[in-house]
C-alpha atoms as a PDB file:
ATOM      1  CA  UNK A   1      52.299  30.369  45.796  1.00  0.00           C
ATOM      2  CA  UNK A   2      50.772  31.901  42.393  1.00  0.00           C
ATOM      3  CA  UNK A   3      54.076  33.456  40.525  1.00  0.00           C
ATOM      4  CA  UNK A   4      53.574  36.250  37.986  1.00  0.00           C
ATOM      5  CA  UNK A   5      52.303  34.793  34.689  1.00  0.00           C
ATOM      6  CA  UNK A   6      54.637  34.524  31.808  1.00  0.00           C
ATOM      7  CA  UNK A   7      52.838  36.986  29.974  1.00  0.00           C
ATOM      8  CA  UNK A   8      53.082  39.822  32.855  1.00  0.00           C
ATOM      9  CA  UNK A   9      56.821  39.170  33.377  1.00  0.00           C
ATOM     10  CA  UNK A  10      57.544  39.836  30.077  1.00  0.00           C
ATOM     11  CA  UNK A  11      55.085  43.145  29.943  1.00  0.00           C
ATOM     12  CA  UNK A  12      57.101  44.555  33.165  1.00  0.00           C
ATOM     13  CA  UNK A  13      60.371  44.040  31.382  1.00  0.00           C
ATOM     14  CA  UNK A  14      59.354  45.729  28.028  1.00  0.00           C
ATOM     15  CA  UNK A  15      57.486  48.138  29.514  1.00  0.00           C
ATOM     16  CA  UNK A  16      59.615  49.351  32.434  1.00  0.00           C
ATOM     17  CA  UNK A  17      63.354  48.927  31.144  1.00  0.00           C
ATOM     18  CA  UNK A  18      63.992  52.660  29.421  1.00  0.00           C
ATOM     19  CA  UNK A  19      62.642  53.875  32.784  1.00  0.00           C
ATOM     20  CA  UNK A  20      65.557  52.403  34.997  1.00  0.00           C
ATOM     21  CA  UNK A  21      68.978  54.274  34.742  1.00  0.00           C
ATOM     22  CA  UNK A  22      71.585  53.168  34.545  1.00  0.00           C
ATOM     23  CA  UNK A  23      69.705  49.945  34.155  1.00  0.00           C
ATOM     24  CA  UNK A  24      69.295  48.218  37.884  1.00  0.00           C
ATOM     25  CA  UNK A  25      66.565  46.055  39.435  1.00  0.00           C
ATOM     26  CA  UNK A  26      63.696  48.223  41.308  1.00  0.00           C
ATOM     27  CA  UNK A  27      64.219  45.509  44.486  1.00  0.00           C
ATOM     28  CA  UNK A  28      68.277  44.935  44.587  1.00  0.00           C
ATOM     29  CA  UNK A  29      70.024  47.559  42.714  1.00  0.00           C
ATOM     30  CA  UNK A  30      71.279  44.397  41.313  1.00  0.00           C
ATOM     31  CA  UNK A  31      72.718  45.769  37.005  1.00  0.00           C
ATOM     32  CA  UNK A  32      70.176  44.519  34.355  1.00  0.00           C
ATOM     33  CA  UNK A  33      69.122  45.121  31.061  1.00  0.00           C
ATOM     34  CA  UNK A  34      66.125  46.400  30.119  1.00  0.00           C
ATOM     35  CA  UNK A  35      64.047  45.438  33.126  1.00  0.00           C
ATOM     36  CA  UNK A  36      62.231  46.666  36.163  1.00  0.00           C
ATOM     37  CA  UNK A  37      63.752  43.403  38.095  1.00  0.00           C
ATOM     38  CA  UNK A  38      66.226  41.359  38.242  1.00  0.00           C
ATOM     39  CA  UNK A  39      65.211  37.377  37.235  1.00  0.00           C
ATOM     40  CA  UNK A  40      65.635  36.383  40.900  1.00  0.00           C
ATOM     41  CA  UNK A  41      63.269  39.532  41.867  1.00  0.00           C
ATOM     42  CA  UNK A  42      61.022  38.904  39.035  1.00  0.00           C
ATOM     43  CA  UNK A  43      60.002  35.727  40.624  1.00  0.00           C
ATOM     44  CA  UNK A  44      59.158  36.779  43.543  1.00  0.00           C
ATOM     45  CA  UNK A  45      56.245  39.140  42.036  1.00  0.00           C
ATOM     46  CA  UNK A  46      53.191  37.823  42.666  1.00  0.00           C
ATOM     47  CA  UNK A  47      49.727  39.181  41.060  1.00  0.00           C
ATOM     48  CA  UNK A  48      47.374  39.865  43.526  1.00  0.00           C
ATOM     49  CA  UNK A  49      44.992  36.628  44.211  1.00  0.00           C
ATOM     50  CA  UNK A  50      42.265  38.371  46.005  1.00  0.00           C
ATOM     51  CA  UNK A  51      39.867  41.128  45.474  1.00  0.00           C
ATOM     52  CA  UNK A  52      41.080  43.704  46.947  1.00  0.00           C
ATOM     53  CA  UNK A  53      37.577  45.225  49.747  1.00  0.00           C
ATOM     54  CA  UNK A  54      35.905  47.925  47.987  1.00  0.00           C
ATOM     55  CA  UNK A  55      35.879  51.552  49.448  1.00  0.00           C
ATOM     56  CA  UNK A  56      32.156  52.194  50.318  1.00  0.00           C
ATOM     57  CA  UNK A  57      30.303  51.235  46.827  1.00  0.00           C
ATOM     58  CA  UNK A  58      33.222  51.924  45.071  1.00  0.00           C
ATOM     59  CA  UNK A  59      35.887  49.112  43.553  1.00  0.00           C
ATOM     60  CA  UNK A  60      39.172  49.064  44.523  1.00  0.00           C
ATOM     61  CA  UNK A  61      41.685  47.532  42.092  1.00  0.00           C
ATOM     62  CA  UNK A  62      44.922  46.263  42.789  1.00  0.00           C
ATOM     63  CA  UNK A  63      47.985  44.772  40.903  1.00  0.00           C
ATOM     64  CA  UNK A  64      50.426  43.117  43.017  1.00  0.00           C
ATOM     65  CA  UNK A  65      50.517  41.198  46.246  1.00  0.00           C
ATOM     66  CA  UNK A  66      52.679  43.380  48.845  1.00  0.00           C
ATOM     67  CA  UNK A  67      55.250  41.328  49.065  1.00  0.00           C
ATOM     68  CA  UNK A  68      58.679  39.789  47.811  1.00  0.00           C
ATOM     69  CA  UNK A  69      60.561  42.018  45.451  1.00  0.00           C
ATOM     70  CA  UNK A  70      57.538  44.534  44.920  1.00  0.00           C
ATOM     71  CA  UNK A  71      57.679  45.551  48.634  1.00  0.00           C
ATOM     72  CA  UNK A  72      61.168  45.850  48.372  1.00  0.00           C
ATOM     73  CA  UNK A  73      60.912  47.999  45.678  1.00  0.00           C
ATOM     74  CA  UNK A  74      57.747  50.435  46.700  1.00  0.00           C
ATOM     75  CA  UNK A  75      59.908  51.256  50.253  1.00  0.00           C
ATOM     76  CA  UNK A  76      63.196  52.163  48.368  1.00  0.00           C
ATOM     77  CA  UNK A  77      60.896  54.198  46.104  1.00  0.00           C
ATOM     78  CA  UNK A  78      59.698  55.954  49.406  1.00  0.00           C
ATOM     79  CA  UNK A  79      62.326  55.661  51.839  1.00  0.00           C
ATOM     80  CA  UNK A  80      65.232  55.492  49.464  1.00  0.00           C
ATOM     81  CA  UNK A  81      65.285  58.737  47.958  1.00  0.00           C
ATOM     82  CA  UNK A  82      64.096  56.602  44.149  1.00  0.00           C
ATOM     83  CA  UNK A  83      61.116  58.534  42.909  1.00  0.00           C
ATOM     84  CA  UNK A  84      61.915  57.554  39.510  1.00  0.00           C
ATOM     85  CA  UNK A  85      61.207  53.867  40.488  1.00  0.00           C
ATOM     86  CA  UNK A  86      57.486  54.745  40.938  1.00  0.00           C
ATOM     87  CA  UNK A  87      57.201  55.753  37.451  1.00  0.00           C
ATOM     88  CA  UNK A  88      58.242  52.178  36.568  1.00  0.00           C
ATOM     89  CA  UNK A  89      56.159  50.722  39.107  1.00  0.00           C
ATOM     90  CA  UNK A  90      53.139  52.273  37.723  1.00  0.00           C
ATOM     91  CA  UNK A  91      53.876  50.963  34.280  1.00  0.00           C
ATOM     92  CA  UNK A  92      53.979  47.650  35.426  1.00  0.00           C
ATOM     93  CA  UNK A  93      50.666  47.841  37.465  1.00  0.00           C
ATOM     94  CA  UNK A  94      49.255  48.915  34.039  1.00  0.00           C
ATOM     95  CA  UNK A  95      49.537  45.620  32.429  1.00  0.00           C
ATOM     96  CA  UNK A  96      46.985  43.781  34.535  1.00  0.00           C
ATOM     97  CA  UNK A  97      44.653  47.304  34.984  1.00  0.00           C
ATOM     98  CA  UNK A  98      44.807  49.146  32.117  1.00  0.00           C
ATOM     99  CA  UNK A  99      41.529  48.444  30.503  1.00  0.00           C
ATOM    100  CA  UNK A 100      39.676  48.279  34.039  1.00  0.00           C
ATOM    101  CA  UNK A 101      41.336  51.539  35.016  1.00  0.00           C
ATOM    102  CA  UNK A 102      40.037  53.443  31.745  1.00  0.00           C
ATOM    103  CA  UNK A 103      36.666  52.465  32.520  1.00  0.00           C
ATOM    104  CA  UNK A 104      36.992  53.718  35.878  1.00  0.00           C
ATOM    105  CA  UNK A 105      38.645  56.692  34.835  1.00  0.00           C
ATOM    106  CA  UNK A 106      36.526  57.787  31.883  1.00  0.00           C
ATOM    107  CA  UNK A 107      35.240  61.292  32.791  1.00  0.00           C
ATOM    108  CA  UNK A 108      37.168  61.571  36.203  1.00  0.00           C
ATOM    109  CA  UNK A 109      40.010  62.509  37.993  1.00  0.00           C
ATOM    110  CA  UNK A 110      42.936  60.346  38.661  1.00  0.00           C
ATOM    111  CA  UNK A 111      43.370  62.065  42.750  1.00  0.00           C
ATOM    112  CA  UNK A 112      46.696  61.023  45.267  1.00  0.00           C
ATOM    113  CA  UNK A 113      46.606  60.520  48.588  1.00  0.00           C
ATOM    114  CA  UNK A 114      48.054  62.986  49.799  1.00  0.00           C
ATOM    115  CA  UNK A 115      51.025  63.429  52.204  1.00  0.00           C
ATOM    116  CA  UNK A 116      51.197  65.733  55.036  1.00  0.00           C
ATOM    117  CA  UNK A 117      52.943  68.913  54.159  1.00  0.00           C
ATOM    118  CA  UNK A 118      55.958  67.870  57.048  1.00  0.00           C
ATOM    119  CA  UNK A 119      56.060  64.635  55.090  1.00  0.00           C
ATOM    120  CA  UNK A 120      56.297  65.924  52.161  1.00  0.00           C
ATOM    121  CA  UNK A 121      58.710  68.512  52.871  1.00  0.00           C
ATOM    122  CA  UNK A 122      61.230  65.778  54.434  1.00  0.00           C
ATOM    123  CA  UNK A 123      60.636  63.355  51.496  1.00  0.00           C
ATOM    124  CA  UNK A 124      60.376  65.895  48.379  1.00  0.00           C
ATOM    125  CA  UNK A 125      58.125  63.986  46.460  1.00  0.00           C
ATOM    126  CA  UNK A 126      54.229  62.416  47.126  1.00  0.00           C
ATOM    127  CA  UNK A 127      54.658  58.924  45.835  1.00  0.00           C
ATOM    128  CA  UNK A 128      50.986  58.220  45.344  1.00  0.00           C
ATOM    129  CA  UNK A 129      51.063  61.532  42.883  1.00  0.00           C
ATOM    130  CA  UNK A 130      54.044  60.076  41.178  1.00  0.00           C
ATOM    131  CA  UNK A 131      51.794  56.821  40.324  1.00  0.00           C
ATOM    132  CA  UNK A 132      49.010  58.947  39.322  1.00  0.00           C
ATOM    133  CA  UNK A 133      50.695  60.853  37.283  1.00  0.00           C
ATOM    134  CA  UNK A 134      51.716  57.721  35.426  1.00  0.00           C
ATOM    135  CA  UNK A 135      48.043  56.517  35.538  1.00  0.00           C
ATOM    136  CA  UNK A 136      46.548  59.238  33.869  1.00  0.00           C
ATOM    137  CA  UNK A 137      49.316  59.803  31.452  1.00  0.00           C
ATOM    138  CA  UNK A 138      48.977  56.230  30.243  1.00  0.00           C
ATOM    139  CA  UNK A 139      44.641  55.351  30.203  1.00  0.00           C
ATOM    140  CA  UNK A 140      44.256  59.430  28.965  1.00  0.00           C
ATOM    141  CA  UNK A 141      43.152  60.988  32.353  1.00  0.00           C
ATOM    142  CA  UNK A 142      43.007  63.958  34.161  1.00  0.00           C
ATOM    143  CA  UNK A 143      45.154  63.952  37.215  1.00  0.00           C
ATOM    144  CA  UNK A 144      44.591  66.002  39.999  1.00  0.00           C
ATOM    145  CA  UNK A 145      47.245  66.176  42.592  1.00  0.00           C
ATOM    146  CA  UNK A 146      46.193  69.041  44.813  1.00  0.00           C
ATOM    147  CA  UNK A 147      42.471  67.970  44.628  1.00  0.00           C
ATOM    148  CA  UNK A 148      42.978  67.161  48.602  1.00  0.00           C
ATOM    149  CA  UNK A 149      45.216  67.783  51.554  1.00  0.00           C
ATOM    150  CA  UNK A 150      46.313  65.837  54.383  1.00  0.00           C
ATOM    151  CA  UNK A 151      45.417  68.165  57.384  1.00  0.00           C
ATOM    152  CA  UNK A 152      46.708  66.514  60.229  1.00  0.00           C
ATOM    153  CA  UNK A 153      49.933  65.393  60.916  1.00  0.00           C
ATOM    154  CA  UNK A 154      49.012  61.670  61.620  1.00  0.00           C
ATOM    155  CA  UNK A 155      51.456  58.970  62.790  1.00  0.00           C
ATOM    156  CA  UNK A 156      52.365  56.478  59.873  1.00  0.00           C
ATOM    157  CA  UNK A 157      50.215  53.869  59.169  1.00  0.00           C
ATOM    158  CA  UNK A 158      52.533  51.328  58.603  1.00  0.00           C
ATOM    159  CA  UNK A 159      52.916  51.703  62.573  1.00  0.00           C
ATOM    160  CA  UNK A 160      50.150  50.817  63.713  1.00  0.00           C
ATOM    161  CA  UNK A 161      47.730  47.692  64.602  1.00  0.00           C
ATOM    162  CA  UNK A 162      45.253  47.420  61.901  1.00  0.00           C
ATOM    163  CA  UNK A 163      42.476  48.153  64.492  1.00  0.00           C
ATOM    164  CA  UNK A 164      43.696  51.586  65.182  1.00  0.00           C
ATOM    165  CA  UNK A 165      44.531  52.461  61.774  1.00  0.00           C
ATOM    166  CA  UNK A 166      41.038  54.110  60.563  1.00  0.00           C
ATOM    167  CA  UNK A 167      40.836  56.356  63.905  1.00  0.00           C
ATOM    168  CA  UNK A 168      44.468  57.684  63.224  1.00  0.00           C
ATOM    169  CA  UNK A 169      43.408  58.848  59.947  1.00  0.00           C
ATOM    170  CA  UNK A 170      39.836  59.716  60.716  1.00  0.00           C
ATOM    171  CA  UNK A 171      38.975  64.016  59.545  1.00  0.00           C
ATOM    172  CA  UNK A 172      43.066  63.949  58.339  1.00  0.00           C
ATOM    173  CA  UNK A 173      42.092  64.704  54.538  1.00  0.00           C
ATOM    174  CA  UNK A 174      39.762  67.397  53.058  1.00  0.00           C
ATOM    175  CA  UNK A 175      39.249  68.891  50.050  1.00  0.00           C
ATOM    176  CA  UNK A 176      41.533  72.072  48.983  1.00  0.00           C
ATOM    177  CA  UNK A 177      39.795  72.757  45.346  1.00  0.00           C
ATOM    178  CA  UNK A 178      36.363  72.753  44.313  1.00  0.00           C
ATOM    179  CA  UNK A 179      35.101  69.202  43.908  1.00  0.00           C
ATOM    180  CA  UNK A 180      31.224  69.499  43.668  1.00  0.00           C
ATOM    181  CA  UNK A 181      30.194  67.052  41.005  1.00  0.00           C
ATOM    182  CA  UNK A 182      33.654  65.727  40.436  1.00  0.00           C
ATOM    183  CA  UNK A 183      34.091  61.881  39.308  1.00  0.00           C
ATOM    184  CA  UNK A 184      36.987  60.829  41.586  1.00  0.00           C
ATOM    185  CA  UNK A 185      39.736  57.681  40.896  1.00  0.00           C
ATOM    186  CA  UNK A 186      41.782  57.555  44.622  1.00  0.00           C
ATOM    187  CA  UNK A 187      45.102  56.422  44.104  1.00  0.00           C
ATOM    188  CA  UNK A 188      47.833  55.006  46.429  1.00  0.00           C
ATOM    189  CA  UNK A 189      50.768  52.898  46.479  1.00  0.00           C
ATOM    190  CA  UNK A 190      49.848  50.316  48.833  1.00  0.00           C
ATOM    191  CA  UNK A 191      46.627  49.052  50.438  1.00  0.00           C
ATOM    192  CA  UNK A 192      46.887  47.341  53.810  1.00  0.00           C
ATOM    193  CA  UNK A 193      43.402  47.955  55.929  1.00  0.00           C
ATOM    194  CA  UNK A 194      41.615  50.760  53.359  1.00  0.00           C
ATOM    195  CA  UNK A 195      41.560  52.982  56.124  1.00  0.00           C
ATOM    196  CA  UNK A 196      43.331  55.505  54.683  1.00  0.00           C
ATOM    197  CA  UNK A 197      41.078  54.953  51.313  1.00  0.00           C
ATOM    198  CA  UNK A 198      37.933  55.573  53.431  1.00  0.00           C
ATOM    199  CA  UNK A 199      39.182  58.652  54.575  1.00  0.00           C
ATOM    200  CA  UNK A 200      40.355  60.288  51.705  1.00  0.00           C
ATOM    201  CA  UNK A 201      36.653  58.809  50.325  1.00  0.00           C
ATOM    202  CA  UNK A 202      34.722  60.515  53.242  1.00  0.00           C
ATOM    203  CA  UNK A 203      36.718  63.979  52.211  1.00  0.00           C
ATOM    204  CA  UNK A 204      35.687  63.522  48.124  1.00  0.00           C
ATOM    205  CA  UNK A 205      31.996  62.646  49.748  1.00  0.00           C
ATOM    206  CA  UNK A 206      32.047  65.836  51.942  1.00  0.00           C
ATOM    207  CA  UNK A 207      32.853  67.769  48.559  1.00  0.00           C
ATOM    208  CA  UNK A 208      30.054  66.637  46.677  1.00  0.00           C
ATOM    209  CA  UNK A 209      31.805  64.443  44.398  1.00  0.00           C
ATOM    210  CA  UNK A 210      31.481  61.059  42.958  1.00  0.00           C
ATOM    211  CA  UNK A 211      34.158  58.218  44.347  1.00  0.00           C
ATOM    212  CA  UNK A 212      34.476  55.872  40.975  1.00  0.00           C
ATOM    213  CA  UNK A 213      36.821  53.766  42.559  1.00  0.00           C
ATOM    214  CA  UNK A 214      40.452  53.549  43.689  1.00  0.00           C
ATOM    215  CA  UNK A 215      43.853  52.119  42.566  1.00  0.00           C
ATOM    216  CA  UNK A 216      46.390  50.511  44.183  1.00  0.00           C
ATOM    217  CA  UNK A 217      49.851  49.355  43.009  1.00  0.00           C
ATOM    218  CA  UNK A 218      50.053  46.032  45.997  1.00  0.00           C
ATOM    219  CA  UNK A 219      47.458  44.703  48.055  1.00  0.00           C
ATOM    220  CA  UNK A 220      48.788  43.574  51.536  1.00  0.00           C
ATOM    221  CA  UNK A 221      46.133  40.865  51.716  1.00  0.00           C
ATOM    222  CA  UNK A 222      47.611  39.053  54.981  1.00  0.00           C
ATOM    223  CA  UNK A 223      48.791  42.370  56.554  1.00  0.00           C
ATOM    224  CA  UNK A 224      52.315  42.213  55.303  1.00  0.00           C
ATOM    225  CA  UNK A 225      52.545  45.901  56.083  1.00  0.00           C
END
């Protein structure tokens, strides 16, 4: 198993440390000092080995392996009620992407996934818009949360066989602003299948915009989702 390179631990625990209060690892909870994880955790993050499949033409680029303490620490930001954990998440992604990401970014909007509007309602935050906030903030963007809406109600991914996950989410997302011409960056927390990517890329398509790319925080390369 490939461990996190010297280099990127040490980026994560510069980079991420002011963002954790009152100074706990993103995985355990477990008290730390300037760092997004715990040593234990830490080695347990893996950089993502593979390419992650490209949406249509467009790249997809990925950080992390889904796994380990980076899973652990994307469902307490989710399920947890830890939105400020996705801020530091994000920062650490941008080690490993931040030059790729500017190139894929230059002229275009940084756009979430978005969540249903039940969804959102019971979690109070979109954590794909939380990342992309980040994203943009840090490589000089433009970030568009609203650029698209989640119009049906669709069961959770993470539920379901990776053969039926690009019907469940097949006509869910369309555009809710004018896109027409747009150069479009996707961005999510996780990528499992791409089948929600390729349906939030259909909806840019149907707009008459441009997909640049997408961006990922973990890649669940084995379906570890």
């Amino acid at each position: 198993m490939r461990r996190l390179a010297s280099r990127v631990l040490s980026a994560i625990v510069d980079l991420a440390g002011d963002a954790l209060a009152p100074g706990r690892c993103a995985a355990c909870d477990e008290p730390i000092d300037r760092a997004a994880f715990c040593a234990p955790c830490a080695a347990t993050v893996e950089r993502v080995r593979a390419t992650p499949p490209a949406t249509g033409s467009a790249p997809t680029l990925a950080a992390f392996e889904y796994g380990g303490a980076m899973s652990r620490a994307l469902m307490r930001a989710k399920y947890k009620d830890r939105p400020e954990l996705l801020r530091v998440l994000a920062r650490c992604a941008l080690e490993p992407l931040e030059l790729p990401l500017q190139e894929l970014a230059r002229g275009a909007l940084l756009v979430p996934v978005p969540l249903h509007t039940t969804r959102l309602a019971e979690r109070g935050y979109n954590q794909s818009a939380r990342i992309a906030a980040t994203l943009a903030r840090s490589v000089g963007a433009r970030h568009a949360p609203r650029a698209l809406e989640r119009r049906l109600d669709t069961r959770s991914q993470a539920q379901l066989p990776r053969r039926e996950r690009l019907r469940n989410v097949a006509g869910a997302f369309v555009a809710r602003v004018p896109l027409r011409g747009a150069r479009v960056v996707l961005v999510d927390d996780v990528m499992t299948t791409g089948a929600t990517l390729r349906a939030c890329a259909e909806a840019v398509s149907d707009a008459g915009a441009v997909l640049t790319g997408c961006v990922v925080v973990a890649f669940a390369e084995r379906g570890g989702l």
